[in-house]
Protein backbone atom coordinates (compact mmCIF):
# COMPACT_ATOMS: atom_id res chain seq x y z
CA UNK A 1 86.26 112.68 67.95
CA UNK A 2 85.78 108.86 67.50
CA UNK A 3 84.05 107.42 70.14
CA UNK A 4 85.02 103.98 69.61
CA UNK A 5 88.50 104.88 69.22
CA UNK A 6 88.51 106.48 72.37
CA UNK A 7 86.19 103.59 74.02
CA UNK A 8 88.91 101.27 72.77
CA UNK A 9 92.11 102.89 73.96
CA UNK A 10 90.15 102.99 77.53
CA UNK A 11 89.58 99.77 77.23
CA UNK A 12 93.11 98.46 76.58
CA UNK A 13 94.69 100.39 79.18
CA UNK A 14 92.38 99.18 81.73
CA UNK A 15 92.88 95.60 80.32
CA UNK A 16 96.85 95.73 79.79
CA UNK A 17 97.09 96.30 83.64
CA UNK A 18 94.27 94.29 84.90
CA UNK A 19 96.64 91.48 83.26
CA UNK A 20 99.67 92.41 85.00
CA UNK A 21 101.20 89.51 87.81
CA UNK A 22 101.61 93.01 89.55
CA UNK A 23 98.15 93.17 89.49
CA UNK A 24 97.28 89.78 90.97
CA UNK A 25 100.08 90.35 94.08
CA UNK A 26 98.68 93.52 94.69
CA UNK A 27 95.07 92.18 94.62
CA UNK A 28 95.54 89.09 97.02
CA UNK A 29 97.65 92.35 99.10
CA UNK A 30 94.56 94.45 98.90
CA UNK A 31 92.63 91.53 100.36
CA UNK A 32 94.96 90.35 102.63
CA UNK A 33 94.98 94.13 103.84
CA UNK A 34 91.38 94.19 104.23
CA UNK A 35 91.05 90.86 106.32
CA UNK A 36 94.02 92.33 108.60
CA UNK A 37 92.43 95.71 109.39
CA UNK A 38 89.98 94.43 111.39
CA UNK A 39 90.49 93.06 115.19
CA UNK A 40 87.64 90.45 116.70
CA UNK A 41 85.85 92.22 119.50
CA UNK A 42 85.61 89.66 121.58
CA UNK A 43 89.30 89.43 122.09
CA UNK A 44 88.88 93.28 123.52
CA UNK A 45 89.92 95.08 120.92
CA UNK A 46 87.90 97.75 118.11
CA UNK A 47 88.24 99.54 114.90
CA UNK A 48 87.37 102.31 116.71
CA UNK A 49 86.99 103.54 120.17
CA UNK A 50 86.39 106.94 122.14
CA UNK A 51 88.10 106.88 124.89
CA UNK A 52 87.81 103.46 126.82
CA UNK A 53 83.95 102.88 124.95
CA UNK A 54 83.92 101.00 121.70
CA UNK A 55 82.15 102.04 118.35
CA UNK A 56 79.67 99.42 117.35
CA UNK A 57 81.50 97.95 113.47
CA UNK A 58 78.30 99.27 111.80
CA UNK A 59 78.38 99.80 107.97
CA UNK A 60 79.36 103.67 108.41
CA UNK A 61 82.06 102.73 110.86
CA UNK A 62 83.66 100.27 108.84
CA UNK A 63 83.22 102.23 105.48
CA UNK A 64 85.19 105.42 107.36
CA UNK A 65 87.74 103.14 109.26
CA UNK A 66 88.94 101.31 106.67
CA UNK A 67 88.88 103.68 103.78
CA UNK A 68 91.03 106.40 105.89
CA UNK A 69 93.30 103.66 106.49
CA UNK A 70 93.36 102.17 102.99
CA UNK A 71 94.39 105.96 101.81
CA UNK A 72 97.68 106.21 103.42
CA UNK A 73 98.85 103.90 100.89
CA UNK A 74 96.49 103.45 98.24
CA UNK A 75 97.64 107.12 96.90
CA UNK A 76 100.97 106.30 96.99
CA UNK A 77 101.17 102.16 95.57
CA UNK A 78 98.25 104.18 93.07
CA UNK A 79 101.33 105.83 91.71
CA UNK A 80 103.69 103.22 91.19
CA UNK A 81 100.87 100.77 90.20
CA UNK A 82 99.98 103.36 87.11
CA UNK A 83 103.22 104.59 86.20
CA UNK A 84 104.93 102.75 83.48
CA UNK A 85 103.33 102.80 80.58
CA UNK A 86 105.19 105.02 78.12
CA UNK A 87 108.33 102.88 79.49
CA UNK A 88 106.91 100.05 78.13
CA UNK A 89 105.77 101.56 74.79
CA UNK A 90 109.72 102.14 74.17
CA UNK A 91 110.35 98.99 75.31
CA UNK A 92 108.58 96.75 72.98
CA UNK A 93 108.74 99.01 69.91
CA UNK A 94 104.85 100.55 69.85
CA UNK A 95 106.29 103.84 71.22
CA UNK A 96 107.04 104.43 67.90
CA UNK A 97 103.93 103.16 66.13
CA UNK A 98 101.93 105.32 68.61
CA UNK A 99 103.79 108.39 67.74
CA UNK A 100 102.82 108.10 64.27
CA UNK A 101 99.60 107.71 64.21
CA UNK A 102 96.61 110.38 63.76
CA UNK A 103 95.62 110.15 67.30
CA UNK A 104 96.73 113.67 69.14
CA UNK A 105 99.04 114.15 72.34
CA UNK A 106 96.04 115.42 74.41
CA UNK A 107 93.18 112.88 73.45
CA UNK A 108 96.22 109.85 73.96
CA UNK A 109 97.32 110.99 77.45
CA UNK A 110 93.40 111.82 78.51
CA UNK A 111 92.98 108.00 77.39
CA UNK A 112 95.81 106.83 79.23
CA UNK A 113 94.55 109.01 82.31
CA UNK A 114 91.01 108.21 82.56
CA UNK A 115 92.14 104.28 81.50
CA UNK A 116 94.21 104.41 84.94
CA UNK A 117 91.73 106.01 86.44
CA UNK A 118 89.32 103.31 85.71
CA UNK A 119 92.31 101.01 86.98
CA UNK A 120 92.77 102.32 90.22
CA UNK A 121 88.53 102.26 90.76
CA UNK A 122 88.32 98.75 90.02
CA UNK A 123 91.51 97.98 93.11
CA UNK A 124 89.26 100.40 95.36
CA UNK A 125 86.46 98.19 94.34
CA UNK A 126 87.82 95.17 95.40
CA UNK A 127 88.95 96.12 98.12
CA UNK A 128 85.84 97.65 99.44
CA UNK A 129 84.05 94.13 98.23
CA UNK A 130 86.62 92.61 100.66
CA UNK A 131 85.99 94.69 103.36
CA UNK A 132 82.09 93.67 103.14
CA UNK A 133 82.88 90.71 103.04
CA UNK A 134 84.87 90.95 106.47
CA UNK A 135 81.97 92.66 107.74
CA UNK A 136 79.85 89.64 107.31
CA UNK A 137 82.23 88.39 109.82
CA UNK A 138 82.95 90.99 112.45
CA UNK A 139 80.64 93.69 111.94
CA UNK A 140 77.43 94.56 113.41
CA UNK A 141 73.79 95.46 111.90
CA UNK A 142 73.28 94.72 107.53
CA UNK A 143 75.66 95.96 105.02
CA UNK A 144 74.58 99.18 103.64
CA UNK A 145 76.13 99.01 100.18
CA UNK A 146 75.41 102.85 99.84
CA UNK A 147 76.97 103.57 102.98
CA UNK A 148 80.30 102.10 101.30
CA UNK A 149 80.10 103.61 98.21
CA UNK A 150 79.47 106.79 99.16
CA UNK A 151 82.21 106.87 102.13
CA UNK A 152 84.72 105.28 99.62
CA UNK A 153 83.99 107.66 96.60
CA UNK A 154 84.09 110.99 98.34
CA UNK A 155 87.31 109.56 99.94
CA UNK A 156 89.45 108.34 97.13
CA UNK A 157 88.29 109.50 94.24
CA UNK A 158 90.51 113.10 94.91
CA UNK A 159 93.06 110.32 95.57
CA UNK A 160 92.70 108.54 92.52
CA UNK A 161 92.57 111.36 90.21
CA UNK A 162 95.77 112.57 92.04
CA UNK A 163 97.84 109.38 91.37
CA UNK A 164 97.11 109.04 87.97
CA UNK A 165 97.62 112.84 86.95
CA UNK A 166 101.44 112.25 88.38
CA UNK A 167 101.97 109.51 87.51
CA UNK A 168 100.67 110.21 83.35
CA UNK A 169 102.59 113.44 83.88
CA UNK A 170 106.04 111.91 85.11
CA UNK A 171 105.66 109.46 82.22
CA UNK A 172 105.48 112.65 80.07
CA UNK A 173 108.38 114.45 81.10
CA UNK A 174 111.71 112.62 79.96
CA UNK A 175 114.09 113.31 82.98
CA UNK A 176 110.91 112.43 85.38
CA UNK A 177 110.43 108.44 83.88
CA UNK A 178 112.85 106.65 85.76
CA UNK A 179 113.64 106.06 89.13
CA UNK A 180 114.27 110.30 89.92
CA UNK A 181 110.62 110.38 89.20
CA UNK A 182 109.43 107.83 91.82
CA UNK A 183 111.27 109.83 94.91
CA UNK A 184 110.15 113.47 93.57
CA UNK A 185 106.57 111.80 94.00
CA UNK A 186 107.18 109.97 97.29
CA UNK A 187 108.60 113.54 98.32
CA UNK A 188 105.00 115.40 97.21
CA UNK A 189 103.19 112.90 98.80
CA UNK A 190 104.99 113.19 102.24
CA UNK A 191 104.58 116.83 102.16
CA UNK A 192 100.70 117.21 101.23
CA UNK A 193 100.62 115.32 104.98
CA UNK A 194 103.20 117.84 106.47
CA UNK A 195 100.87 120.01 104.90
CA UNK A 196 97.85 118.74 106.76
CA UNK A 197 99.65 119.10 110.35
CA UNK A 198 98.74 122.89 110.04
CA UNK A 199 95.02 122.63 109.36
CA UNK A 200 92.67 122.43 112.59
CA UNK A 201 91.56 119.00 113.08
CA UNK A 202 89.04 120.14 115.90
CA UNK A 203 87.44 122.92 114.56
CA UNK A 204 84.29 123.49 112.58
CA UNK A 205 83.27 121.73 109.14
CA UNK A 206 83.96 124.65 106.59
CA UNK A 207 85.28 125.35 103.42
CA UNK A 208 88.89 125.59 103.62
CA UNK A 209 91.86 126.54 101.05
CA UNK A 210 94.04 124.05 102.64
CA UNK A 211 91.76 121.43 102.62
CA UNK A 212 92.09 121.37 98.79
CA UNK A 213 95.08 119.26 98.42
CA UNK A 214 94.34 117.03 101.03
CA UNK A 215 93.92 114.62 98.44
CA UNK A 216 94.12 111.61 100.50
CA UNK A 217 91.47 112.83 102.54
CA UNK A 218 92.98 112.53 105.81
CA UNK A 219 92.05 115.75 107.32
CA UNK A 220 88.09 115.10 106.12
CA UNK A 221 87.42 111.63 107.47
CA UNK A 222 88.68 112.88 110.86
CA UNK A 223 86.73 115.99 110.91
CA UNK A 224 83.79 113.36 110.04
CA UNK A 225 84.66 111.37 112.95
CA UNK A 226 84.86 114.23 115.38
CA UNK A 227 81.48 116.21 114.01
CA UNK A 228 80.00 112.93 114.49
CA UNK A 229 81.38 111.45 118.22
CA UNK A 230 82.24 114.92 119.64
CA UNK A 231 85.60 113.78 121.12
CA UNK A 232 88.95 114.43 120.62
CA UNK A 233 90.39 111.00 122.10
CA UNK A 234 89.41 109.38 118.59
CA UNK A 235 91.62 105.21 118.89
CA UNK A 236 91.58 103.85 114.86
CA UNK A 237 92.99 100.54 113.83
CA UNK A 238 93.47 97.75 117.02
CA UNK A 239 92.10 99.97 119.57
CA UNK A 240 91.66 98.45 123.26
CA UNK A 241 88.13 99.37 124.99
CA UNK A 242 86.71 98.48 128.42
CA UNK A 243 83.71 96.60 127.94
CA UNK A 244 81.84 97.59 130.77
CA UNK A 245 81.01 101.15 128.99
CA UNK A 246 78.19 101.21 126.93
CA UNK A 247 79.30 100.54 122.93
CA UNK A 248 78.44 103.45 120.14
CA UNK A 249 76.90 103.89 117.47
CA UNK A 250 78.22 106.10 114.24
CA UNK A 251 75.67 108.24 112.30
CA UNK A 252 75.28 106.63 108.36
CA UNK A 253 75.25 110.67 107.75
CA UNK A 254 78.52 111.48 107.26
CA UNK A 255 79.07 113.58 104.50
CA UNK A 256 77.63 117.24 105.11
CA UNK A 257 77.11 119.00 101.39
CA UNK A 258 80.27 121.21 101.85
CA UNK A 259 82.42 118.25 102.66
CA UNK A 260 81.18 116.76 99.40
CA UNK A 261 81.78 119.92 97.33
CA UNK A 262 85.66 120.12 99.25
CA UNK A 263 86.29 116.50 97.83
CA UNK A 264 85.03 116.98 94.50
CA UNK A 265 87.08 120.42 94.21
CA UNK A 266 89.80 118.23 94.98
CA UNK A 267 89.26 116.18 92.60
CA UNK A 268 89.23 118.59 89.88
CA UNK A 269 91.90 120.64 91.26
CA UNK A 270 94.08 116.74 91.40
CA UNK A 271 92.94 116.14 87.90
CA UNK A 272 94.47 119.55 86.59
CA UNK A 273 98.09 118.00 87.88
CA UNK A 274 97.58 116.28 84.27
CA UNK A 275 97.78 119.79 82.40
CA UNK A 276 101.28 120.57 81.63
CA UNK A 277 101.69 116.84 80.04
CA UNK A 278 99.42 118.33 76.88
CA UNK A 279 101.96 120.85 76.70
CA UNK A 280 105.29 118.80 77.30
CA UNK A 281 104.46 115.19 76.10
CA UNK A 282 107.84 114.02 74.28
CA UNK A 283 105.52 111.92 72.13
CA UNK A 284 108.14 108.95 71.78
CA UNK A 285 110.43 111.51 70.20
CA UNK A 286 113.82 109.39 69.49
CA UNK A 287 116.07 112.65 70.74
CA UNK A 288 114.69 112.85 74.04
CA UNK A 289 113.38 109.05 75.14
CA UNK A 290 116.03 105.74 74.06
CA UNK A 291 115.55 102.44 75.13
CA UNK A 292 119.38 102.46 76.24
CA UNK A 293 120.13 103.88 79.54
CA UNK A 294 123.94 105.27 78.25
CA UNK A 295 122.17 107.63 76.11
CA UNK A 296 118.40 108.10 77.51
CA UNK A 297 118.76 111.36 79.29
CA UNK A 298 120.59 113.75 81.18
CA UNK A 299 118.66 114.04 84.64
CA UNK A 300 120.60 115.09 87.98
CA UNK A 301 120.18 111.22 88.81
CA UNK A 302 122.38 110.70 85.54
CA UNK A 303 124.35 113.66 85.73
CA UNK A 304 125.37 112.62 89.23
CA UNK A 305 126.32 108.79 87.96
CA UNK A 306 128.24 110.33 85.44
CA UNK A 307 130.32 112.72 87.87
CA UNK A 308 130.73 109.50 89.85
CA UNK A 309 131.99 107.66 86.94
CA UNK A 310 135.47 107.75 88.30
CA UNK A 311 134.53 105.42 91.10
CA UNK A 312 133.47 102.53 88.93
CA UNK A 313 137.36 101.94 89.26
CA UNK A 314 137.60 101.22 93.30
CA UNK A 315 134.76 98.20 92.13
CA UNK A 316 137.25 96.17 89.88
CA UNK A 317 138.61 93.86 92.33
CA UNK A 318 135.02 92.54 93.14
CA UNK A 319 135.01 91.34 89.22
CA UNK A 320 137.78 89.12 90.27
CA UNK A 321 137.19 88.17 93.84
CA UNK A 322 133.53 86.93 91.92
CA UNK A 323 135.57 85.02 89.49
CA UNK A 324 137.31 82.78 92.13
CA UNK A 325 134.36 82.15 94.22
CA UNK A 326 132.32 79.54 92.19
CA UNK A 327 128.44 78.53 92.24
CA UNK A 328 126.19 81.20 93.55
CA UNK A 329 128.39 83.43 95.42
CA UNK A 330 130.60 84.52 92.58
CA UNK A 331 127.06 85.21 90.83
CA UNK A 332 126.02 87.57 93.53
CA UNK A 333 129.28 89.04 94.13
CA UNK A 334 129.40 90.16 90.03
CA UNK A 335 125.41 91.00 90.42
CA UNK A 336 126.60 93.50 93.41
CA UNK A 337 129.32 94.85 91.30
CA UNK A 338 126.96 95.26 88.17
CA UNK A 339 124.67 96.90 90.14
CA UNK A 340 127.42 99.42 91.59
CA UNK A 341 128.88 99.86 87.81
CA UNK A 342 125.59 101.04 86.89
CA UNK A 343 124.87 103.43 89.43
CA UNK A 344 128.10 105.05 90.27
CA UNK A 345 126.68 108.01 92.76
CA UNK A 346 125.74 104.47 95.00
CA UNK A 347 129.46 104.02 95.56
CA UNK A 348 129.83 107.66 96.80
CA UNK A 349 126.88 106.93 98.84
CA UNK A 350 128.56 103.81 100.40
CA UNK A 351 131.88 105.63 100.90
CA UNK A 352 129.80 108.48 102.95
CA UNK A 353 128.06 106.40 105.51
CA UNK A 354 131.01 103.82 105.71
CA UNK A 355 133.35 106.54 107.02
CA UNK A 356 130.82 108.60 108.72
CA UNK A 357 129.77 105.91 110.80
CA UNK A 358 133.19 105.29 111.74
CA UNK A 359 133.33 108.57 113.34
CA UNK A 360 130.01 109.62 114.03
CA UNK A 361 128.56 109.83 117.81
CA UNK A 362 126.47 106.90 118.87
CA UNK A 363 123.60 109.10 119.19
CA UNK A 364 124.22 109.52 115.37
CA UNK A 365 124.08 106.67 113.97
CA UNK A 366 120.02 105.87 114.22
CA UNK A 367 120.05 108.94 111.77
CA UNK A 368 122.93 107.97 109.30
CA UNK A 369 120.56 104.40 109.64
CA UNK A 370 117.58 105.73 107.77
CA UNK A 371 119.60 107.57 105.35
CA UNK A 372 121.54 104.54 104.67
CA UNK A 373 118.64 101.85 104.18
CA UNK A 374 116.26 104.50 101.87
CA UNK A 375 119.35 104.73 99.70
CA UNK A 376 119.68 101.07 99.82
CA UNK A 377 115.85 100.54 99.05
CA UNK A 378 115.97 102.46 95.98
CA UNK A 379 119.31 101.36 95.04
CA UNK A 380 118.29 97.71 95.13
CA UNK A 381 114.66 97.90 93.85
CA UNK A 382 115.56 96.69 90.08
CA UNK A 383 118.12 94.48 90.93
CA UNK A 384 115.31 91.59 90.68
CA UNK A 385 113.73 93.20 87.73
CA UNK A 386 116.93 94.45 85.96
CA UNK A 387 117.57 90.73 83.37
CA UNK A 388 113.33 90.95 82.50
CA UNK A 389 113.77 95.14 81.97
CA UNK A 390 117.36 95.17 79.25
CA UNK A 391 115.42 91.65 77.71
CA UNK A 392 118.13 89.46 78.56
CA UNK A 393 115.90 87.25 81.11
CA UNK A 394 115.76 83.93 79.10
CA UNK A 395 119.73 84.38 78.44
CA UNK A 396 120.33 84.07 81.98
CA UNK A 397 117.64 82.01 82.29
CA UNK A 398 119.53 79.26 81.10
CA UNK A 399 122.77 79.52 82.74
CA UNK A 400 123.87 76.68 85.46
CA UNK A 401 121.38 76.94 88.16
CA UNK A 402 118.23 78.14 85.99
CA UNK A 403 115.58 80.55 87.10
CA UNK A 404 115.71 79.29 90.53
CA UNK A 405 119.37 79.58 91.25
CA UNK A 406 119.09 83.01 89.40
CA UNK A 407 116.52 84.18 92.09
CA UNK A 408 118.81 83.37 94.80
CA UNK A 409 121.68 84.97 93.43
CA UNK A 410 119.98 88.34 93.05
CA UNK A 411 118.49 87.78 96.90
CA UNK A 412 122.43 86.96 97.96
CA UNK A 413 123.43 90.47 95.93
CA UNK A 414 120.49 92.38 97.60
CA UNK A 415 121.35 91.40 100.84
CA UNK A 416 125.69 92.28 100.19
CA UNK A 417 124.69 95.67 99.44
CA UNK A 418 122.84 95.56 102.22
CA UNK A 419 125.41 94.65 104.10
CA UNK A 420 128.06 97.09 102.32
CA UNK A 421 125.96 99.95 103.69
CA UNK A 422 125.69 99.46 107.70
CA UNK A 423 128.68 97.02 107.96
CA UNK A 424 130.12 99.74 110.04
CA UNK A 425 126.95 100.82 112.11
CA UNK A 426 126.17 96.92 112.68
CA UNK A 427 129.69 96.32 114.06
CA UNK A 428 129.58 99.90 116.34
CA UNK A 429 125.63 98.58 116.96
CA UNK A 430 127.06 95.30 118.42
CA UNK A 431 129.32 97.33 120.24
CA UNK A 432 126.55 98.95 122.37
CA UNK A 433 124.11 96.17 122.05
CA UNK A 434 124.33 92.95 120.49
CA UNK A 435 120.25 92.87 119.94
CA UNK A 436 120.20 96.21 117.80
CA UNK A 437 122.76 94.38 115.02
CA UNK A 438 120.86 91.23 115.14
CA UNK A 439 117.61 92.96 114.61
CA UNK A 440 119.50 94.95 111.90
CA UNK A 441 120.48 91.71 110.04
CA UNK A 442 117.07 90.07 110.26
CA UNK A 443 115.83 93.05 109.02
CA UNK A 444 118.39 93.49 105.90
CA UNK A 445 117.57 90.02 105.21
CA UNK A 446 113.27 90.23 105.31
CA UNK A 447 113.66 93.43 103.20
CA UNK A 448 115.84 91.67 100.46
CA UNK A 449 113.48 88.92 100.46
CA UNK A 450 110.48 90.92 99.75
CA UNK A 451 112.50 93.04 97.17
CA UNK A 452 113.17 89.75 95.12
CA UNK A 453 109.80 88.40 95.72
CA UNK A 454 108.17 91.54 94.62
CA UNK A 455 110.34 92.37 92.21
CA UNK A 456 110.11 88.88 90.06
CA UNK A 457 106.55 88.25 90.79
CA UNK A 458 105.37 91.60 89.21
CA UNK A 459 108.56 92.50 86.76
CA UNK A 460 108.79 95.80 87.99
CA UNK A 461 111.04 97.42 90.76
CA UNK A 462 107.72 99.94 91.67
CA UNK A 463 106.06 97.45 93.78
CA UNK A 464 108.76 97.23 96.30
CA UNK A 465 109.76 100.69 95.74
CA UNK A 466 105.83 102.04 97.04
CA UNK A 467 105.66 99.68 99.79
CA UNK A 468 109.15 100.59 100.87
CA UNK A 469 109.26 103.97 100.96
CA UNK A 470 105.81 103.77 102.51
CA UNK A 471 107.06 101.59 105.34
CA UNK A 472 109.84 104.55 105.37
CA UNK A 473 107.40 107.26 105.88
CA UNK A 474 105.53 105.22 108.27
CA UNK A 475 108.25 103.81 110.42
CA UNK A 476 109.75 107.67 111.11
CA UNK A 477 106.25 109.11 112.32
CA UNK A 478 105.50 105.87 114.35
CA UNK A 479 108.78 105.41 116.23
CA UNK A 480 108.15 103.82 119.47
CA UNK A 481 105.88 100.37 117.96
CA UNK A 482 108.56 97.67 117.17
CA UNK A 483 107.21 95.54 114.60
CA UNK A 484 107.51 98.55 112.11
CA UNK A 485 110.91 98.75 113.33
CA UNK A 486 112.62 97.02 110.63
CA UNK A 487 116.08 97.60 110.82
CA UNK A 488 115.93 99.32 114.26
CA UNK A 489 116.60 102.76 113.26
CA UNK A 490 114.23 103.69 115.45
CA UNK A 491 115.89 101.53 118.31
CA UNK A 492 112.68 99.87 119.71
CA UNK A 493 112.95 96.39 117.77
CA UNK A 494 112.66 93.70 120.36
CA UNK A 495 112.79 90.15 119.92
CA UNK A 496 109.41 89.29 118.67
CA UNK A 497 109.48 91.81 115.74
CA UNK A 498 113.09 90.21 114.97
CA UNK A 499 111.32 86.71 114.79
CA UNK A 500 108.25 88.41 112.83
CA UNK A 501 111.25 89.41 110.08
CA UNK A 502 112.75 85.76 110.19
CA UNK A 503 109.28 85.02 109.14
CA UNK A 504 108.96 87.07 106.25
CA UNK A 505 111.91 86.43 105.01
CA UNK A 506 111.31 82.68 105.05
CA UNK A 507 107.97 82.76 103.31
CA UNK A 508 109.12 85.63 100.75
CA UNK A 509 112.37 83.11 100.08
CA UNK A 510 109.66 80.12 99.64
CA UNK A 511 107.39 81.35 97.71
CA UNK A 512 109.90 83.41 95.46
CA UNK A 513 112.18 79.89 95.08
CA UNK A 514 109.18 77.82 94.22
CA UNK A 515 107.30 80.30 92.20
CA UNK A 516 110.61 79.94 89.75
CA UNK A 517 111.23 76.48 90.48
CA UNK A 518 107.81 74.96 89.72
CA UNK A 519 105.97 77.44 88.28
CA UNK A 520 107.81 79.72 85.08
């Protein structure tokens, strides 16, 4: 093997994403993250209590704290982050150079692997920097830079390795590259957690089977904590304390040797995900990937559009209600119909919870809720990206309006489907209670803020996608706090989280507008 060929191709993978805008939002995220993790003692709140009693924000207690927080969704943005690249080989044309050369299947995708890899380490890196930096700030006793690396490597390295295998190994199997690919993994990572539920928390450190594919280390950083603070009533995140109790201190030994040899099983075992891509790799074959989306391939998420087909027809009066509305809402009313056109099963999705809401039982609804906004999430996810993906971005660049008016328009269409989808559970929502539809509507409007924001800032509809369905996941095991309670599914919005939304929205709208305005 050539060393320096194989040095190189690291290299460039590492350096084509490092240059990514997705990279710089997701860095100034990471940070922002970081800084937001931690609550100021002094306004009688922790990191971490036990019980009422506080633990002291040493270097171990930080390093633990914030790492098994940062997991929950570094796996999963991980995924989405790395993802891509083959897509963007076929794009530009290099697919095809690539799958010419000398260079074999296996020694390519192990490049591309250990390239993301060495991608994802360097976000983890900064991050932990940041969270250092914050302890300069709010933590207690010197920074232990060992203490850190250790804690975070043990952590998400499994993690890492994890992402990346899927993610090379979606890119590898045709039917798996587009969007069908992004839910199959959100739907693996949500059930390695419902996997977790039946390992013992509270019993002894051992080797375990399970324990294996808890690749986001979850189940190990709590075991940690309780081997270490011998207590079950374990508060992480903004925990309240009574100050009167005398504050403790965590152990900087945290890792026994069999925890360590768990997490690096893990990461082999994560790492062997990659396999079958050797095996399967189309290699840019022009019978099984196209750049056109009529002809790519024939997964159920196309094989359902194209049973749908039919219902492209009930869309044709929005073509000409667009053409008599002039200036921006014609735009968005042809975007909305575009976007429909091209995704056919979303009309049979529409029909569904328009007429089951209609007769559904209140008690219902909350339900037919979540099912409606995750199809909306994924529905709308490249509707900001969609002109910069088919290369026609400077074409309708340049249209009345420019880049700026363009941005708006594809907010306006994000926010109709929206709109198209709970119509009917807003109105029976108002019904009941007027404050469940308003916090409804803020939160259709934050969410298609972010999804434009995120969507032009980094040129692809995965950014929004990971943080969405995250916020999905998150939202349905957390239902009773109200400022995850977006579009009050869950029913506990109140008006503080509704102003929170107006919030977001207005920055995301700001910063989007002026980003395009002033800036490209």
């Amino acid at each position: 093997m050539n060393m320096h060929a194989i040095k190189i191709l690291i290299l460039t993978e590492v350096r084509l994403r490092m240059r990514r805008t997705s990279t710089l939002v997701t860095l100034f995220a990471v940070a922002a993250l970081a800084w937001l993790m931690f609550a100021d003692q002094s306004g009688g709140y922790t990191f971490i209590a036990i019980g009422n009693a506080r633990v002291l924000n040493t270097s171990s207690t930080i390093a633990i704290g914030s790492v098994s927080l940062f997991g929950l969704i570094f796996g999963l943005a991980g995924f989405f982050l790395t993802r891509g690249r083959i897509g963007e080989d076929v794009r530009c044309g290099t697919g095809s150079v690539i799958g010419s050369s000398t260079i074999s299947s296996s020694l390519f995708l192990m490049c591309r692997w250990l390239g993301g890899v060495g991608y994802l380490v360097l976000m983890a890196s900064v991050f932990m920097l940041t969270v250092m930096v914050c302890h300069l700030f709010r933590g207690t006793g010197p920074i232990q830079p060992w203490v850190y690396i250790e804690t975070y490597f043990i952590i998400l390295f499994p993690l890492i390795c994890f992402s990346v295998s899927c993610a090379v190994l979606f890119d590898s199997i045709a039917p798996l590259m587009g969007k069908l690919g992004d839910v199959v993994f959100f739907f693996l990572w949500v059930a390695q957690f419902t996997a977790m539920n039946s390992v013992d928390d509270h019993g002894p450190i051992q080797f375990c089977s399970l324990l294996l594919i808890d690749f986001s280390g979850t189940v190990m950083s709590v075991k940690s904590l309780l081997a270490q603070l011998h207590s079950n009533a374990i508060s992480l995140g903004y925990a309240s304390f009574d100050p009167q109790l005398p504050a403790i201190t965590l152990s900087n030994d945290l890792w026994t040797s069999t925890m360590v040899l768990m997490r690096l099983t893990s990461a082999a075992i994560a790492s062997l995900v990659l396999l079958p891509a050797f095996f399967i790799f189309h290699r840019y074959s022009t019978d099984k990937v196209k750049v056109s989306h009529t002809s790519q391939r024939r997964s159920p998420l196309e094989m359902a559009n194209q049973f749908t087909r039919p219902l492209t027809r009930l869309i044709e009066p929005l073509y000409k209600l667009a053409a008599h509305f002039p200036g921006i809402w014609g735009a968005a009313l042809a975007d909305v119909a575009l976007t429909l056109n091209s995704s056919p099963a979303a009309i049979l999705v529409l029909l569904i919870v328009f007429f089951t809401s209609l007769v559904a039982k209140f008690t219902f609804l909350p339900v037919l809720l979540l099912v409606s906004t995750l199809a909306w999430g994924i529905i709308i996810s490249d509707v900001s990206t969609r002109d910069y993906i088919s290369g026609c971005e400077d074409m309708t660049g340049v249209v009345p309006g420019g880049v700026h008016q363009r941005y708006l328009r594809q907010f306006v269409a994000t926010f109709i489907l929206g709109m198209f989808l709970s119509c009917m559970i807003m109105l029976r929502f108002a019904l009941h209670d007027a404050f469940l539809a308003a916090a409804l509507l803020t939160g259709l409007v934050s969410l298609s803020a972010l999804a434009s924001l995120c969507g032009r800032l980094s040129r692809t509809p995965r950014l929004f996608l990971s943080i969405f369905l995250f916020w999905i996941y998150v939202a349905v095991q957390v239902p009773k706090v109200a400022i995850i309670d977006i579009v009050a599914f869950n029913g506990v919005a109140n008006t503080a989280s509704a102003f929170i939304q107006l919030g977001i929205a207005t920055t995301a709208l700001v910063l989007g507008y002026s980003y395009n305005r002033w800036i490209k």
